[in-house]
Protein backbone atom coordinates (compact mmCIF):
# COMPACT_ATOMS: atom_id res chain seq x y z
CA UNK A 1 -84.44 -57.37 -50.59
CA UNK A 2 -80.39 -57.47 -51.15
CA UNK A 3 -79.28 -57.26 -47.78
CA UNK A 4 -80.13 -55.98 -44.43
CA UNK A 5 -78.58 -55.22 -41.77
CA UNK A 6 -76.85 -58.35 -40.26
CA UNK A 7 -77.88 -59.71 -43.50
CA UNK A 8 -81.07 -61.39 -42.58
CA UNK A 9 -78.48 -63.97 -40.65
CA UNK A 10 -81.05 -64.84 -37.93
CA UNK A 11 -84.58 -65.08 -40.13
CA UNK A 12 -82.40 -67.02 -42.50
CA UNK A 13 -80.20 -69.25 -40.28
CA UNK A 14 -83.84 -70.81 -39.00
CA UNK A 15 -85.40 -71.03 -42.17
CA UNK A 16 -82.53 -73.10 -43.33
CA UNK A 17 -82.46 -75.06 -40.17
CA UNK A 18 -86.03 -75.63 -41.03
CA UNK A 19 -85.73 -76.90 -44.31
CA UNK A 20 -83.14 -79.11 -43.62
CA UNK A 21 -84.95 -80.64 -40.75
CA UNK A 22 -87.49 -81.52 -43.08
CA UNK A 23 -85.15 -82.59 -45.74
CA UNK A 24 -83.76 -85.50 -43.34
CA UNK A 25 -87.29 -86.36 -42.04
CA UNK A 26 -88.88 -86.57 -45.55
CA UNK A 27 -86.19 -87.79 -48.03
CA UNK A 28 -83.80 -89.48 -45.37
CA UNK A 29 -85.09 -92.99 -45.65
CA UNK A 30 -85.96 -92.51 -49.46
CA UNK A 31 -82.11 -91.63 -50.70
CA UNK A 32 -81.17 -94.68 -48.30
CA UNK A 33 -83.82 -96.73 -50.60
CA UNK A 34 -82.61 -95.35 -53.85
CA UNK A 35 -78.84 -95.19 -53.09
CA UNK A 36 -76.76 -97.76 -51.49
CA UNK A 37 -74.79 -96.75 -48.78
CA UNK A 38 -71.56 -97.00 -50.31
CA UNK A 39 -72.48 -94.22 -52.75
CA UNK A 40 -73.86 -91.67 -50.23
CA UNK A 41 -70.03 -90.90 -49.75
CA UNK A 42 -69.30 -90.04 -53.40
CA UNK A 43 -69.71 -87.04 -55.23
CA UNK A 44 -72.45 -88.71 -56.99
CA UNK A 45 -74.96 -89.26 -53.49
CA UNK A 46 -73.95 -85.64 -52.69
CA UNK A 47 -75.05 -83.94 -56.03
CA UNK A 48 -78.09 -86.35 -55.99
CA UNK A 49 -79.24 -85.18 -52.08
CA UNK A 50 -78.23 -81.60 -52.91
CA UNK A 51 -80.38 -81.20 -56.19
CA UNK A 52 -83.01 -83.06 -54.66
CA UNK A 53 -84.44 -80.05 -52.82
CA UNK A 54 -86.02 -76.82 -55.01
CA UNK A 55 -84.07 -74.54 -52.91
CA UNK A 56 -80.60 -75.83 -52.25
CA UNK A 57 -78.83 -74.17 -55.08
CA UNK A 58 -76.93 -70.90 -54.03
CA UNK A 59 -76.53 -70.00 -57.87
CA UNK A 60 -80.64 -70.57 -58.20
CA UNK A 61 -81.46 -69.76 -55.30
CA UNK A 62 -79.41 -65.90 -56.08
CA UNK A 63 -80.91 -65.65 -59.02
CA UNK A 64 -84.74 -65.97 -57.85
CA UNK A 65 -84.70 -64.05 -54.75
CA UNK A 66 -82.75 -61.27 -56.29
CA UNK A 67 -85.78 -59.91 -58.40
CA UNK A 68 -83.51 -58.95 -60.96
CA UNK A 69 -81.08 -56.57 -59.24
CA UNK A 70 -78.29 -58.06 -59.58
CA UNK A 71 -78.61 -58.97 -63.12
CA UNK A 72 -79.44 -55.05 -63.91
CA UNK A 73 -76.69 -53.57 -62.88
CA UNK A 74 -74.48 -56.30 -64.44
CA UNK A 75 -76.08 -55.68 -67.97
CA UNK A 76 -75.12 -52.04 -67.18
CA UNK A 77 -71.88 -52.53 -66.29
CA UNK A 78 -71.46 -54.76 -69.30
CA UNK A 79 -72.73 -51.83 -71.58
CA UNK A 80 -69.95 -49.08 -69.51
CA UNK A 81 -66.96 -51.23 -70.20
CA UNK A 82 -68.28 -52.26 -73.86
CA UNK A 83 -68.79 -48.82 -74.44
CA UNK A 84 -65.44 -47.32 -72.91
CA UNK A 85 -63.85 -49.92 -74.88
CA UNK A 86 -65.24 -48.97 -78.24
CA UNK A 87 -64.55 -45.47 -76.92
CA UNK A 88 -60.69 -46.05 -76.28
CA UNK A 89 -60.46 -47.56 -80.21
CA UNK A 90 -62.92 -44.79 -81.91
CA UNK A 91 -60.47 -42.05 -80.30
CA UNK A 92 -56.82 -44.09 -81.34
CA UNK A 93 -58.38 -44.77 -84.82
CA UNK A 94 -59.28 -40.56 -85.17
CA UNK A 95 -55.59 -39.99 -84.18
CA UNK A 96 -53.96 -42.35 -86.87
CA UNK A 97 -56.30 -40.75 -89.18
CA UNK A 98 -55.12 -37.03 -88.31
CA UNK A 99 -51.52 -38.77 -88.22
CA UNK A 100 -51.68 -37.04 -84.39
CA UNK A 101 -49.88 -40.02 -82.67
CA UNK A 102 -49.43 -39.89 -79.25
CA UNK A 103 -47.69 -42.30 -77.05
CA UNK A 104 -50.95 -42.33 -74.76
CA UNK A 105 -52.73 -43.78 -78.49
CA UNK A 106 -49.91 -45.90 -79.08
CA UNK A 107 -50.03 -48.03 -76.35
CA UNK A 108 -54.09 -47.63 -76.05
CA UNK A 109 -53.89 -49.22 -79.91
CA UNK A 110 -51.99 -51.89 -78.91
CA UNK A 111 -54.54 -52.43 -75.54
CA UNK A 112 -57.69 -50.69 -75.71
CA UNK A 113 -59.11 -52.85 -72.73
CA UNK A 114 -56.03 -51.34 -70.47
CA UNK A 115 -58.24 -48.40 -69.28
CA UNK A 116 -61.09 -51.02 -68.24
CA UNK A 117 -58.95 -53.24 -66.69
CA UNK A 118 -57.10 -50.48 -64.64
CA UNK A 119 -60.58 -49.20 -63.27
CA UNK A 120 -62.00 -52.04 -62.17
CA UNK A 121 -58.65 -53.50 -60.44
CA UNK A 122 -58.93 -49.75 -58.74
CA UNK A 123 -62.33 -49.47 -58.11
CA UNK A 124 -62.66 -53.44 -56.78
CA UNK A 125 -60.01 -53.56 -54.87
CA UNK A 126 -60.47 -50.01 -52.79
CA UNK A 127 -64.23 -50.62 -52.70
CA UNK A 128 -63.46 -54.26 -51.10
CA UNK A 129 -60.73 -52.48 -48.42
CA UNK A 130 -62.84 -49.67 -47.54
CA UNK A 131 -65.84 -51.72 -46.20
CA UNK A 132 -63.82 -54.56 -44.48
CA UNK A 133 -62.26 -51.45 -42.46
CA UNK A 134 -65.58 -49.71 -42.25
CA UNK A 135 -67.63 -50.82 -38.74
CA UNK A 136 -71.23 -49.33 -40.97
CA UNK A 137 -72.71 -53.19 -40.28
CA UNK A 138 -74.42 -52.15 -44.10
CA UNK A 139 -71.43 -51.72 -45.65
CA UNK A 140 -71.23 -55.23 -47.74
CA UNK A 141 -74.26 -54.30 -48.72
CA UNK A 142 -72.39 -52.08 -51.12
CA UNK A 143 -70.31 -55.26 -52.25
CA UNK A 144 -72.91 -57.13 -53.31
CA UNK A 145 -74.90 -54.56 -55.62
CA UNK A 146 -72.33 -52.35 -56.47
CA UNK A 147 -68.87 -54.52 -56.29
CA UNK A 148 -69.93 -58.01 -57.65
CA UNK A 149 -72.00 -56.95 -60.62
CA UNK A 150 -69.14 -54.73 -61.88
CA UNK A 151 -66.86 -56.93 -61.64
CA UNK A 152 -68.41 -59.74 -63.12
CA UNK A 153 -69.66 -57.53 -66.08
CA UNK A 154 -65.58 -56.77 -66.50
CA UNK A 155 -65.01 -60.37 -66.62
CA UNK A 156 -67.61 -61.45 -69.04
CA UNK A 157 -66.43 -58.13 -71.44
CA UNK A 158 -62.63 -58.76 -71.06
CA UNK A 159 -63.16 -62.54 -72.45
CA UNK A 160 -64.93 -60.91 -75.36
CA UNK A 161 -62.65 -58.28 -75.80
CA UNK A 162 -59.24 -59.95 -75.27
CA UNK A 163 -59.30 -63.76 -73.91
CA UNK A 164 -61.59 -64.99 -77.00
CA UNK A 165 -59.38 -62.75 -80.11
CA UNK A 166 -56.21 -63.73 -78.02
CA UNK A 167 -56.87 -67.67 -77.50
CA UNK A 168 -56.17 -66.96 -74.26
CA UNK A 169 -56.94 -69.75 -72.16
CA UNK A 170 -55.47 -69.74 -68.87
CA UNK A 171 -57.40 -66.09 -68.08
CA UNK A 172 -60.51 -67.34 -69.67
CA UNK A 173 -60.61 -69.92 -66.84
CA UNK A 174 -59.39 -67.22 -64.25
CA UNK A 175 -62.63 -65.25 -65.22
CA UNK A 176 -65.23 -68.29 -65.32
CA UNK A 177 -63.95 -69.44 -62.47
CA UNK A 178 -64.38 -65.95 -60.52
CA UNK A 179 -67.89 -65.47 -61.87
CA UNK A 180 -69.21 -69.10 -61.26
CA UNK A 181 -67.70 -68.45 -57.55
CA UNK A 182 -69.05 -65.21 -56.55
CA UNK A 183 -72.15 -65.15 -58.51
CA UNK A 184 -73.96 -66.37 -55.64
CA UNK A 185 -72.54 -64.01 -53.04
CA UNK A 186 -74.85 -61.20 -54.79
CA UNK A 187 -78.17 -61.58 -52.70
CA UNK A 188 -78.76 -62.85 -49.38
CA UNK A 189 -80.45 -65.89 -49.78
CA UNK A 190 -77.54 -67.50 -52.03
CA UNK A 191 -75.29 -66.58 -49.86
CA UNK A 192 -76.50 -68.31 -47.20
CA UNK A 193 -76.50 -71.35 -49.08
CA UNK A 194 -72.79 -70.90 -50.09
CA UNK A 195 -71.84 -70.01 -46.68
CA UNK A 196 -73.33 -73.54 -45.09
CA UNK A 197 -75.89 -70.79 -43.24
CA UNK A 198 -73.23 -68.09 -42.89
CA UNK A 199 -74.25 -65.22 -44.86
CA UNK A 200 -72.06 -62.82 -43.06
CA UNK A 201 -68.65 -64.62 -43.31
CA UNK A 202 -69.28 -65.59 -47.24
CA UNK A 203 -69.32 -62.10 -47.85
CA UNK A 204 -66.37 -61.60 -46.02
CA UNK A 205 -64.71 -64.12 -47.89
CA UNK A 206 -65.54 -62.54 -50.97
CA UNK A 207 -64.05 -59.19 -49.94
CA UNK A 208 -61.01 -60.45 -48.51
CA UNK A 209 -60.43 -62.40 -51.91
CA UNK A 210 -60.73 -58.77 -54.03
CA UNK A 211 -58.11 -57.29 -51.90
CA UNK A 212 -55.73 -59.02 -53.89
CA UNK A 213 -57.02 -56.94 -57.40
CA UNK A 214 -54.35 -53.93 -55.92
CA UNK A 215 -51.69 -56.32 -57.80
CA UNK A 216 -53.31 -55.75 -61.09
CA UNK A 217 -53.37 -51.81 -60.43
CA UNK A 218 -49.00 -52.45 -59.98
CA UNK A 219 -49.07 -54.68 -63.04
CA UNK A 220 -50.62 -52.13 -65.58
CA UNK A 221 -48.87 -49.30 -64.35
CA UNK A 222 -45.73 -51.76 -64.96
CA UNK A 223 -47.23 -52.59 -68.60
CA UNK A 224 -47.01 -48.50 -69.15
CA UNK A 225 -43.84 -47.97 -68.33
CA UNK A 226 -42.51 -50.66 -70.48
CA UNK A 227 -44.18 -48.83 -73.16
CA UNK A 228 -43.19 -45.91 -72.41
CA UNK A 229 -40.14 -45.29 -70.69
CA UNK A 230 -37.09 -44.64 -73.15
CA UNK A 231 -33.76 -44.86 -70.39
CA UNK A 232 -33.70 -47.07 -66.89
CA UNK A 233 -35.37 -45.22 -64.19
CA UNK A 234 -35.11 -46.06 -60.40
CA UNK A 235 -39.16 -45.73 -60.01
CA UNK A 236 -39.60 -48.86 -62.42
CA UNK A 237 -37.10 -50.91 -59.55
CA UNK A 238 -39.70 -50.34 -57.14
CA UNK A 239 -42.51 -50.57 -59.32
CA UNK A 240 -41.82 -53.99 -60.20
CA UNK A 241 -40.69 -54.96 -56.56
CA UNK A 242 -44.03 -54.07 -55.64
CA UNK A 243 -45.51 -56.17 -58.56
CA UNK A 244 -43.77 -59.10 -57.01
CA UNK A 245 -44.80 -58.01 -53.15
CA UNK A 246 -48.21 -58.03 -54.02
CA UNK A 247 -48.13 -61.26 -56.38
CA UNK A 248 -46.50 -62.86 -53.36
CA UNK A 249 -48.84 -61.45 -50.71
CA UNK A 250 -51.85 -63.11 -53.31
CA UNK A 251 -50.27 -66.47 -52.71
CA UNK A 252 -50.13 -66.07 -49.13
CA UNK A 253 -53.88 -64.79 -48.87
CA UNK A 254 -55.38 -67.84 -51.21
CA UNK A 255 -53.16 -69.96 -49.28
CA UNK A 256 -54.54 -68.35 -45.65
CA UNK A 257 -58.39 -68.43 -47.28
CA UNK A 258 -58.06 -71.86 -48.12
CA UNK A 259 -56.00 -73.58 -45.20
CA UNK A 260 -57.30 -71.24 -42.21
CA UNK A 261 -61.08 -70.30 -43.33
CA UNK A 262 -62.37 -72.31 -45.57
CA UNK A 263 -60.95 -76.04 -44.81
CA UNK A 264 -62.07 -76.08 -41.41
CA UNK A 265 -65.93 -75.31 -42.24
CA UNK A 266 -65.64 -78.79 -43.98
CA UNK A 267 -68.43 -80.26 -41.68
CA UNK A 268 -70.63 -77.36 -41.33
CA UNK A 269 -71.10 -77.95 -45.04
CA UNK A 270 -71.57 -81.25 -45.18
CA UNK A 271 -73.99 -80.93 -42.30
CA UNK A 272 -76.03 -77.92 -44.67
CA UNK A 273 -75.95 -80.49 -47.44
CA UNK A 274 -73.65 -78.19 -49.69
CA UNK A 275 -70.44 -80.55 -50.34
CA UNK A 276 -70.67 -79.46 -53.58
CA UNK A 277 -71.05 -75.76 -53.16
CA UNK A 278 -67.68 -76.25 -50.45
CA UNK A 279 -66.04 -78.29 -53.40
CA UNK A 280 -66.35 -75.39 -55.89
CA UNK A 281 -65.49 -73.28 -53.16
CA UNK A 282 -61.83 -75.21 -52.51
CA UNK A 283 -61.14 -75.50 -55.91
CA UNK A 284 -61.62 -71.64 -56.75
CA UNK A 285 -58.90 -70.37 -53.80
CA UNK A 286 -56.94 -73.47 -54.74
CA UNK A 287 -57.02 -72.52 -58.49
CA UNK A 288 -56.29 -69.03 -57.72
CA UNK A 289 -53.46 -69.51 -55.30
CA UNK A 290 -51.85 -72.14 -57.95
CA UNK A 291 -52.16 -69.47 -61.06
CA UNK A 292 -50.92 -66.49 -58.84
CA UNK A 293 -47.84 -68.56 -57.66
CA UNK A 294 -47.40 -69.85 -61.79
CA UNK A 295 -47.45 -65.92 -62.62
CA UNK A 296 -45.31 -64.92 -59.07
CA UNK A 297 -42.29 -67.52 -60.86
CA UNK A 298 -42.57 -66.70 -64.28
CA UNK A 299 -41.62 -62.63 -63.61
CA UNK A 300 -39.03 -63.82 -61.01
CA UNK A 301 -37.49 -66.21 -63.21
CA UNK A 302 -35.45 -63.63 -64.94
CA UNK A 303 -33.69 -63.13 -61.51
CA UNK A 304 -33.04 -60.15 -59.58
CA UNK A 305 -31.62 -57.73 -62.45
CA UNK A 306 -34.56 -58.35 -64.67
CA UNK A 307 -36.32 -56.82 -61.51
CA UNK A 308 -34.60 -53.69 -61.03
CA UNK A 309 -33.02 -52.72 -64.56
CA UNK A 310 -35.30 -51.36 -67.39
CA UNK A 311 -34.72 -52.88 -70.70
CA UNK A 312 -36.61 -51.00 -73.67
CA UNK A 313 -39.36 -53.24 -75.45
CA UNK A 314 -38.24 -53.49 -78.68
CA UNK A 315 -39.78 -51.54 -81.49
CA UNK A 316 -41.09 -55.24 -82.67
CA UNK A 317 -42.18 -56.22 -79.40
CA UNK A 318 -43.52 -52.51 -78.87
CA UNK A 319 -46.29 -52.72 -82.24
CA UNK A 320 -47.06 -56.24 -81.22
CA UNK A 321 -50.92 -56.82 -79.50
CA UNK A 322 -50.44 -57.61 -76.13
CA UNK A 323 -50.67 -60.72 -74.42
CA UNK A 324 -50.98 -61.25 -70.32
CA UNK A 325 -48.54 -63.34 -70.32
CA UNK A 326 -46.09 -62.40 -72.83
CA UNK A 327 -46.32 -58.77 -70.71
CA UNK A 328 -45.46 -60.50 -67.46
CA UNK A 329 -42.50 -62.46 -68.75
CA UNK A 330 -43.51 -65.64 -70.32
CA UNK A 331 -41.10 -66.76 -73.25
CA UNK A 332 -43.06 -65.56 -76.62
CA UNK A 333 -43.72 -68.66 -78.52
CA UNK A 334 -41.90 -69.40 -81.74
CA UNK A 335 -43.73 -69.70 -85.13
């Protein structure tokens, strides 16, 4: 079973209490045998209590209760965007065959992953707004079988697609990082694990964080009108004002998740035994917040003209295979 309504919260919580009654009882004075006090502190006497018991691992512990669901539908999402992909490139290659150029196959040629990229930003982030405003207490439900597996299928295509060809290391991370940190939000019983016995809020943590894909809807639609626009044009102005809103409101949100939500649960997961769930936890929103604030100064640093005036991409620039960061204002590197 995914997720019920309420999520299982109250069945769970006790189970969990349970177990970790148990836990203390049974391997409390053993681990103070086998470790000496001074190393129950570290990281070290953490992973060793925490991998101690069968089922203490949220990514495990997702993975075996899910009977398969999750993993389904991510195979299936992997074989949509691999598909759409090949898709894009079959139809550009037919129209430099027929010598039937279009700007729309252009730009595709230079980015065949653009479509992808643009659908799941759109589809993510509207999915993840729709159900933190909807009061339907099944709602997440939709997250975590529909949401999550399609977005980590993206993830996983896009590094074969683009990250791997383009050495691109920095969004390689990005997309490990968000799959190895929301993997176990997709069934119940890991989430309760990486919630420190808070299904419900884990979720909501996960949704809030998706919010901020609306940015990557602004920055595509940006990419296209480099492409494609010939003479400056107001709309691009506000186009990339609202690329810069949005990058700005990201650093704000990973800074609010972080500080505000997160931070503050400190205990409860030390209590639940799951320092180092909390640890990869902190270092995801930190990680996050510190790349979108690296990306927020790199397309300011041009300064308030580069915002609001078009300049044409160069025909060079124009025929060159794109790059994340070379498309959001990073000095090209010199060979």
């Amino acid at each position: 079973q995914i997720v019920n309504s309420g999520y299982g919260k109250s069945d769970k919580r006790r189970s969990l209490e349970n177990y970790r009654d148990n836990f203390g009882e049974k391997r409390g004075t053993q681990m103070s045998a086998i470790i000496p006090p001074s190393m129950i502190s570290s990281l070290y006497g953490y992973y060793d209590e925490w991998s101690a018991f069968e089922h203490n691992n949220p990514w495990r512990e997702s993975y075996r209760e899910g009977n398969g669901i999750f993993e389904r539908r991510f195979v299936f999402f992997i074989a949509f965007f691999m598909l759409l992909t090949r898709a894009v490139r079959q139809w550009c290659d037919r129209q430099t065959q027929a010598n039937t150029i279009t700007t729309t196959s252009k730009i595709l040629s230079i980015r065949p992953t653009m479509i992808g990229g643009t659908l799941h930003a759109l589809i993510t982030s509207m999915l993840s707004i729709g159900i933190l405003a909807s009061r339907d207490a099944g709602a997440p439900a939709l997250w975590q079988t529909i949401g999550l597996p399609l977005s980590l299928a993206y993830f996983t295509t896009d590094i074969y697609h683009y990250c791997l060809p383009r050495r691109d290391t920095i969004i390689t991370f990005h997309h490990l990082l968000m799959c190895v940190c929301h993997y176990p939000v997709g069934h119940s019983s890991g989430a309760l694990l990486a919630g420190a016995g808070d299904a419900e809020w884990v979720v909501w943590l996960s949704l809030v964080g998706y919010t901020s894909e609306v940015s990557t809807v602004l920055m595509n639609y940006r990419w296209y009108l480099l492409q494609t626009l010939k003479d400056d044009w107001i709309g691009f102005g506000v186009v990339n004002c609202l690329v810069v809103l949005s990058w700005a409101a990201r650093v704000g949100l990973f800074g609010y998740l972080l500080f505000v939500e997160i931070l503050p649960r400190s205990s409860e997961y030390v209590a639940a035994k799951q320092v180092l769930t909390f640890v990869c936890m902190v270092w995801g929103h930190f990680a996050i917040g510190v790349l979108s604030l690296y990306w927020l100064h790199v397309m300011c640093r041009g300064g308030l003209k580069s915002l609001f005036v078009f300049q044409k991409v160069s025909e060079k620039d124009q025929g060159a295979a794109f790059e994340f960061g070379n498309d959001i204002g990073r000095p090209k590197k010199q060979l």
